[in-house]
C-alpha atoms as a PDB file:
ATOM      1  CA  UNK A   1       0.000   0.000   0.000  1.00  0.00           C
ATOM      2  CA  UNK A   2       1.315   3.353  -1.322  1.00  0.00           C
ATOM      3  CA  UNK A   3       0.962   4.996   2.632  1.00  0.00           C
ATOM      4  CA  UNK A   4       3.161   6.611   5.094  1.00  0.00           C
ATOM      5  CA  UNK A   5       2.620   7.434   8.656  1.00  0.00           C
ATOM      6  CA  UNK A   6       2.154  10.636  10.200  1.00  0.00           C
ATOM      7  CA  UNK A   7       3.989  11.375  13.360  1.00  0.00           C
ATOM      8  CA  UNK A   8       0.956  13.538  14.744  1.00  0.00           C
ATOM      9  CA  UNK A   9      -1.407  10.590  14.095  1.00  0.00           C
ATOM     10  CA  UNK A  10      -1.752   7.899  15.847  1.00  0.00           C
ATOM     11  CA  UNK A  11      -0.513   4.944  14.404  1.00  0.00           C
ATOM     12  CA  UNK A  12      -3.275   3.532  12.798  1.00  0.00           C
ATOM     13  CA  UNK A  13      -4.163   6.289  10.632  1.00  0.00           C
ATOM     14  CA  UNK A  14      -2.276   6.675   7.377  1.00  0.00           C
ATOM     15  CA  UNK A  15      -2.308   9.103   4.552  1.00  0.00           C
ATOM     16  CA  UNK A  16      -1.216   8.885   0.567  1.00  0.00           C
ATOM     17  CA  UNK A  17       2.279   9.375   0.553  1.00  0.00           C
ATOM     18  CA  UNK A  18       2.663  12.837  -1.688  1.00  0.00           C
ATOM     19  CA  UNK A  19       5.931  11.658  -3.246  1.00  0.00           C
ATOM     20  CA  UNK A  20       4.569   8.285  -4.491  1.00  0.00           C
ATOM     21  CA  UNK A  21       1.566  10.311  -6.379  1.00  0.00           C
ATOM     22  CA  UNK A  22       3.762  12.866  -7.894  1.00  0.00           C
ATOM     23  CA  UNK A  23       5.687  10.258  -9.626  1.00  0.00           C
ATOM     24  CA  UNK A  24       8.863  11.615  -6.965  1.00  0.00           C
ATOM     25  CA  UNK A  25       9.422   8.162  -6.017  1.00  0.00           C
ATOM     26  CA  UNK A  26       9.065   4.942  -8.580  1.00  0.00           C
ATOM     27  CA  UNK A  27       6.441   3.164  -7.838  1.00  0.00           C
ATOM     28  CA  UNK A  28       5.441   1.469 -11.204  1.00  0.00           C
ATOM     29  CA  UNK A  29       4.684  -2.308 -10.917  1.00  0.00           C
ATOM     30  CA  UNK A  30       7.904  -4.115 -12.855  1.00  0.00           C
ATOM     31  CA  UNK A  31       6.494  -5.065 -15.993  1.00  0.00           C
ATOM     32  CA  UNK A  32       2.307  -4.224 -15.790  1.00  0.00           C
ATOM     33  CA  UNK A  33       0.318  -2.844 -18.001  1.00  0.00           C
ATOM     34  CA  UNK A  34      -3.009  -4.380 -16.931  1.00  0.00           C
ATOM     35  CA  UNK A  35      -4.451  -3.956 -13.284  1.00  0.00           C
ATOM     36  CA  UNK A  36      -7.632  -5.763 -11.697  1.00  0.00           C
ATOM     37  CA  UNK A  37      -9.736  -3.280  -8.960  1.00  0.00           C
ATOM     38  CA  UNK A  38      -8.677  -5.028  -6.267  1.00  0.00           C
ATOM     39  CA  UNK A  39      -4.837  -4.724  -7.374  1.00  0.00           C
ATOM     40  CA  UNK A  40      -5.300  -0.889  -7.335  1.00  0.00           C
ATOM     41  CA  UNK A  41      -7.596  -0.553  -4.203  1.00  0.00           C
ATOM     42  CA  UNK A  42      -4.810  -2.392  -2.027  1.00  0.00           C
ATOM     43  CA  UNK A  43      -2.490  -0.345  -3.964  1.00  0.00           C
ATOM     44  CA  UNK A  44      -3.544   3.002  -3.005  1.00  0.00           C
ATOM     45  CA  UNK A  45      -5.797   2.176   0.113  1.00  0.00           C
ATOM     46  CA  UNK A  46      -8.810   2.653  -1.644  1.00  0.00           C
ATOM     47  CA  UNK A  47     -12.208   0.931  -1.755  1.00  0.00           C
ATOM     48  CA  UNK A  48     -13.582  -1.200  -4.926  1.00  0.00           C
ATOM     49  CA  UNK A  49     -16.879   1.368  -4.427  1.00  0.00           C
ATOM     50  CA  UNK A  50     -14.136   4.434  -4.680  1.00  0.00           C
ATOM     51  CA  UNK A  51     -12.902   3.127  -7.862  1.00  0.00           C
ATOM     52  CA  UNK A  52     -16.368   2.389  -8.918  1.00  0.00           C
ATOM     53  CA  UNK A  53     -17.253   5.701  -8.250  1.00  0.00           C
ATOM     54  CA  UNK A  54     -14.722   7.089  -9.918  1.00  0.00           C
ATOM     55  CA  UNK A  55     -15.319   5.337 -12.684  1.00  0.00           C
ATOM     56  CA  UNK A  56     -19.414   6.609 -12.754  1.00  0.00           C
ATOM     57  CA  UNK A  57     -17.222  10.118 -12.712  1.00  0.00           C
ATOM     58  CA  UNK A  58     -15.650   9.636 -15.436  1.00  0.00           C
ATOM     59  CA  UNK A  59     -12.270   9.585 -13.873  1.00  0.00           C
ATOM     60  CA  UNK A  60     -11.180   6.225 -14.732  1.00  0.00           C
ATOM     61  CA  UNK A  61     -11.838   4.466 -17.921  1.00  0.00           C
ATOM     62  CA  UNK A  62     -11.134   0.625 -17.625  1.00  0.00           C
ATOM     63  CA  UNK A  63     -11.914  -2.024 -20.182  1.00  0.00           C
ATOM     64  CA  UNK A  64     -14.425  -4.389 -19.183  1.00  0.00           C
ATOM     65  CA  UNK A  65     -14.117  -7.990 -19.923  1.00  0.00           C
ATOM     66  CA  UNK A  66     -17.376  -9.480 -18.591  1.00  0.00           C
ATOM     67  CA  UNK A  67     -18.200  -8.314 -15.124  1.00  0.00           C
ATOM     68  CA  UNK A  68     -14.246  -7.965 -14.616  1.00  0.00           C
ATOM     69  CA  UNK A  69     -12.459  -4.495 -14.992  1.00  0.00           C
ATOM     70  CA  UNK A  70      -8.888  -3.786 -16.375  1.00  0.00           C
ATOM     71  CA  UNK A  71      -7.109  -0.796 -15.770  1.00  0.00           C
ATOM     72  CA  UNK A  72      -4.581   0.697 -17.896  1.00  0.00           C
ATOM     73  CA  UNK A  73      -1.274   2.225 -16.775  1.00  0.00           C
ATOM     74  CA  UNK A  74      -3.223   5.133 -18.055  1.00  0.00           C
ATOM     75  CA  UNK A  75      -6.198   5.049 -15.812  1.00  0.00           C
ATOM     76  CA  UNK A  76      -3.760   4.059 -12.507  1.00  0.00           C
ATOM     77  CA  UNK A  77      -1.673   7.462 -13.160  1.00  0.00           C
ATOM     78  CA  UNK A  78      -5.355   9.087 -13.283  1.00  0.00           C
ATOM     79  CA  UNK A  79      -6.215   7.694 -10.373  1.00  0.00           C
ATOM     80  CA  UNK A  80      -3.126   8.866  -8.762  1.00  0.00           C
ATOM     81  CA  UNK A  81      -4.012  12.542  -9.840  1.00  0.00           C
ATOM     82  CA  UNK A  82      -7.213  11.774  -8.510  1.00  0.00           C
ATOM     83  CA  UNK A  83      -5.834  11.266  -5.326  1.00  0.00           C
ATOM     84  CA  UNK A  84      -2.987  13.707  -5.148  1.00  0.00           C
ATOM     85  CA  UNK A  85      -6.171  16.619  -6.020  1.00  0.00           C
ATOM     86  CA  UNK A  86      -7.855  14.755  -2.922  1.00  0.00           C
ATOM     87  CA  UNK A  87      -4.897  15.234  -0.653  1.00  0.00           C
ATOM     88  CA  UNK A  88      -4.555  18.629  -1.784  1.00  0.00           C
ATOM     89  CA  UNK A  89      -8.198  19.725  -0.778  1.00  0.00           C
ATOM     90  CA  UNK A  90      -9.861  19.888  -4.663  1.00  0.00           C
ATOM     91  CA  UNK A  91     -13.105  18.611  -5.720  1.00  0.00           C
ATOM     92  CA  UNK A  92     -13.708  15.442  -8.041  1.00  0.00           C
ATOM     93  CA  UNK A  93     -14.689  17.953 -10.724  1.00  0.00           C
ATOM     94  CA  UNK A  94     -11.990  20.688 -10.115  1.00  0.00           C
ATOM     95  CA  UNK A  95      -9.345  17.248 -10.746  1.00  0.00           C
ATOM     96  CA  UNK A  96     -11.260  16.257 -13.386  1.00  0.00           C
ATOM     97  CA  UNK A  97     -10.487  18.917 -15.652  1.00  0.00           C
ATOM     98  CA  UNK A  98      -7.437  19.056 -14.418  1.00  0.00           C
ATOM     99  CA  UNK A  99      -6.817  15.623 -15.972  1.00  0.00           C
ATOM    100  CA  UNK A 100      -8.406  16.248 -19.181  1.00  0.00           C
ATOM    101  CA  UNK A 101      -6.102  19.340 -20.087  1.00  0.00           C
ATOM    102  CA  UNK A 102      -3.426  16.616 -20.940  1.00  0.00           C
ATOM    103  CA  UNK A 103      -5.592  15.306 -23.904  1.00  0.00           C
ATOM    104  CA  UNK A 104      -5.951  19.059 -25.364  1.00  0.00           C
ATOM    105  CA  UNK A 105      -3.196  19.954 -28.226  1.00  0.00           C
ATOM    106  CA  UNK A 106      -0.021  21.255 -26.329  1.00  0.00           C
ATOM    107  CA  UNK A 107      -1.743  19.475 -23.046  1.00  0.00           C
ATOM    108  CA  UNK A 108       1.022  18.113 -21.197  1.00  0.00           C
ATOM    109  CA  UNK A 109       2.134  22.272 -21.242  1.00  0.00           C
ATOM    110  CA  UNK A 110      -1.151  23.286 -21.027  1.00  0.00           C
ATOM    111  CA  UNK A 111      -2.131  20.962 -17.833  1.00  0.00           C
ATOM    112  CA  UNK A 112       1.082  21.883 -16.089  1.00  0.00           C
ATOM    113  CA  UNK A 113       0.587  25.705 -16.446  1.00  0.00           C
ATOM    114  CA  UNK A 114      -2.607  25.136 -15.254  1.00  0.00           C
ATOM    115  CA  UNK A 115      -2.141  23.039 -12.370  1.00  0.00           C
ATOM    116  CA  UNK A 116       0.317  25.160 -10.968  1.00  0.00           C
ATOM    117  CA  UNK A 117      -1.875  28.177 -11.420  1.00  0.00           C
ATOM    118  CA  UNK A 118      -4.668  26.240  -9.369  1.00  0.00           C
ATOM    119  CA  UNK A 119      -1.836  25.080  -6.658  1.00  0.00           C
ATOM    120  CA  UNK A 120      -0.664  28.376  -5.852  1.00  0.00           C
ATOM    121  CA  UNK A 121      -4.377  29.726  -5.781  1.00  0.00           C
ATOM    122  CA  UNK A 122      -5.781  26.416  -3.688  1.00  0.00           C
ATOM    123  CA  UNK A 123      -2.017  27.287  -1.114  1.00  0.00           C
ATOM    124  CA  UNK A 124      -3.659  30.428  -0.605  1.00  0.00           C
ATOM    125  CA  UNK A 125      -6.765  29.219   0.605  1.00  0.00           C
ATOM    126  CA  UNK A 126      -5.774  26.600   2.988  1.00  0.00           C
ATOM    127  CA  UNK A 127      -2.938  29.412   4.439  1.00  0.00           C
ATOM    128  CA  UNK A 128      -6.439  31.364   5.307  1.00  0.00           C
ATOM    129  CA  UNK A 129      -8.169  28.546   6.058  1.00  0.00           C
ATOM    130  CA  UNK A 130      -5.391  27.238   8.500  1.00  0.00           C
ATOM    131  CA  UNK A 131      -4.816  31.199   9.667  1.00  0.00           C
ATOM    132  CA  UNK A 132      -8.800  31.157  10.932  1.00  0.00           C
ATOM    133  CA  UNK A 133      -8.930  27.706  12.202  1.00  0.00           C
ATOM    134  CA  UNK A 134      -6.134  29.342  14.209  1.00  0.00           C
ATOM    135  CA  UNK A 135      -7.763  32.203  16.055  1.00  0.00           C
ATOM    136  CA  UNK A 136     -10.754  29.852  16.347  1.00  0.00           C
ATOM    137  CA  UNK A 137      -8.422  27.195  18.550  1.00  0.00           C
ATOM    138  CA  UNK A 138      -7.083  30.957  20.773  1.00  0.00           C
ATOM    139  CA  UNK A 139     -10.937  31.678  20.994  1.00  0.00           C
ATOM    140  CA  UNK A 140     -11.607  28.518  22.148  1.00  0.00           C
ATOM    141  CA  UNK A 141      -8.855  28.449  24.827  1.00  0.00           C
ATOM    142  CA  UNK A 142      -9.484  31.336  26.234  1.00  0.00           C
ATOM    143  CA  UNK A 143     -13.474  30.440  26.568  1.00  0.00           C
ATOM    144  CA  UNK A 144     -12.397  27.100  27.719  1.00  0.00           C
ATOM    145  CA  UNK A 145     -10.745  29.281  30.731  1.00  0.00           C
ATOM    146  CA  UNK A 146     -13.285  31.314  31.187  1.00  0.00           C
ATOM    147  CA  UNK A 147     -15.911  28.848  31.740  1.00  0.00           C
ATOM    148  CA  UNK A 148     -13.033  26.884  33.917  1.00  0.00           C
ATOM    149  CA  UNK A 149     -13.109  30.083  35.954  1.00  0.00           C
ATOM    150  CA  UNK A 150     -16.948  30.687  36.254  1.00  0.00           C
ATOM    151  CA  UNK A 151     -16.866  26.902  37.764  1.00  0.00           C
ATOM    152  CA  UNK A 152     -14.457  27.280  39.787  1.00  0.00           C
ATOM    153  CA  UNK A 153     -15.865  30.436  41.362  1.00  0.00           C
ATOM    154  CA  UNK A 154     -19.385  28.578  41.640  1.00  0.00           C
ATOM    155  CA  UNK A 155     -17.699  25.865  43.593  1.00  0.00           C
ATOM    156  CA  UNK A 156     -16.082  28.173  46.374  1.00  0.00           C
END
């Protein structure tokens, strides 16, 4: 499974290691071009229904042979995008047409410019987002005390 631990999480919990879906560090199966659902959901600590889903998105595009589904190296590297978007705090959509830039003429230039534009813009939100969750934890201490205090003075 393509996870690594987080040192502020207890050990159970695991997230998508951000290397792995960048393509930072190797992680191509030796010699496969052809992946069953449950090969990928182990893979990438997904669910079959996740997959499925995606799949009912449009996301992932695997040929069917009977009631069994192959994936393409193709529609694994989507599905790490998928997941990378995810991590990063975009919608199915927003990744989506992320994705689909690459099959636009000039796309792999296109997509790049693109998703770095919508990087930069989506760092800016979660810095605000992080910056208000912020003074909400301080507001919350300090009521925290307060009521602490009221107590206290109710018990004396």
């Amino acid at each position: 499974m393509i996870q690594t631990e987080r040192a502020e999480r207890p050990e159970t919990e695991t997230t998508l290691d951000v290397d792995v879906l960048l393509g930072l560090r190797r992680d191509e199966p030796a010699g496969r071009d052809v992946f069953r659902i449950g090969d990928l959901a182990r893979e990438f600590g997904v669910t079959l229904r996740t997959l499925r889903y995606y799949e009912d998105r449009g996301l992932l595009n695997p040929e069917r042979r009977g009631t069994t589904r192959l994936y393409s190296r193709r529609d694994r590297a989507r599905l790490r995008m998928v997941l990378l978007a995810k991590l990063l705090g975009f919608s199915l959509t927003e990744a989506k047409q992320m994705i689909e830039l690459y099959d636009r003429p000039g796309g792999k230039r296109l997509q790049l410019e693109t998703v770095l534009a919508r990087f930069e813009e989506q760092r800016r939100i979660l810095e605000d987002q992080r910056k208000e969750i912020e003074e909400s934890i301080r507001a919350m201490d300090v009521s925290v005390a307060h009521v602490k205090e009221l107590l206290e003075e109710m018990e004396s």
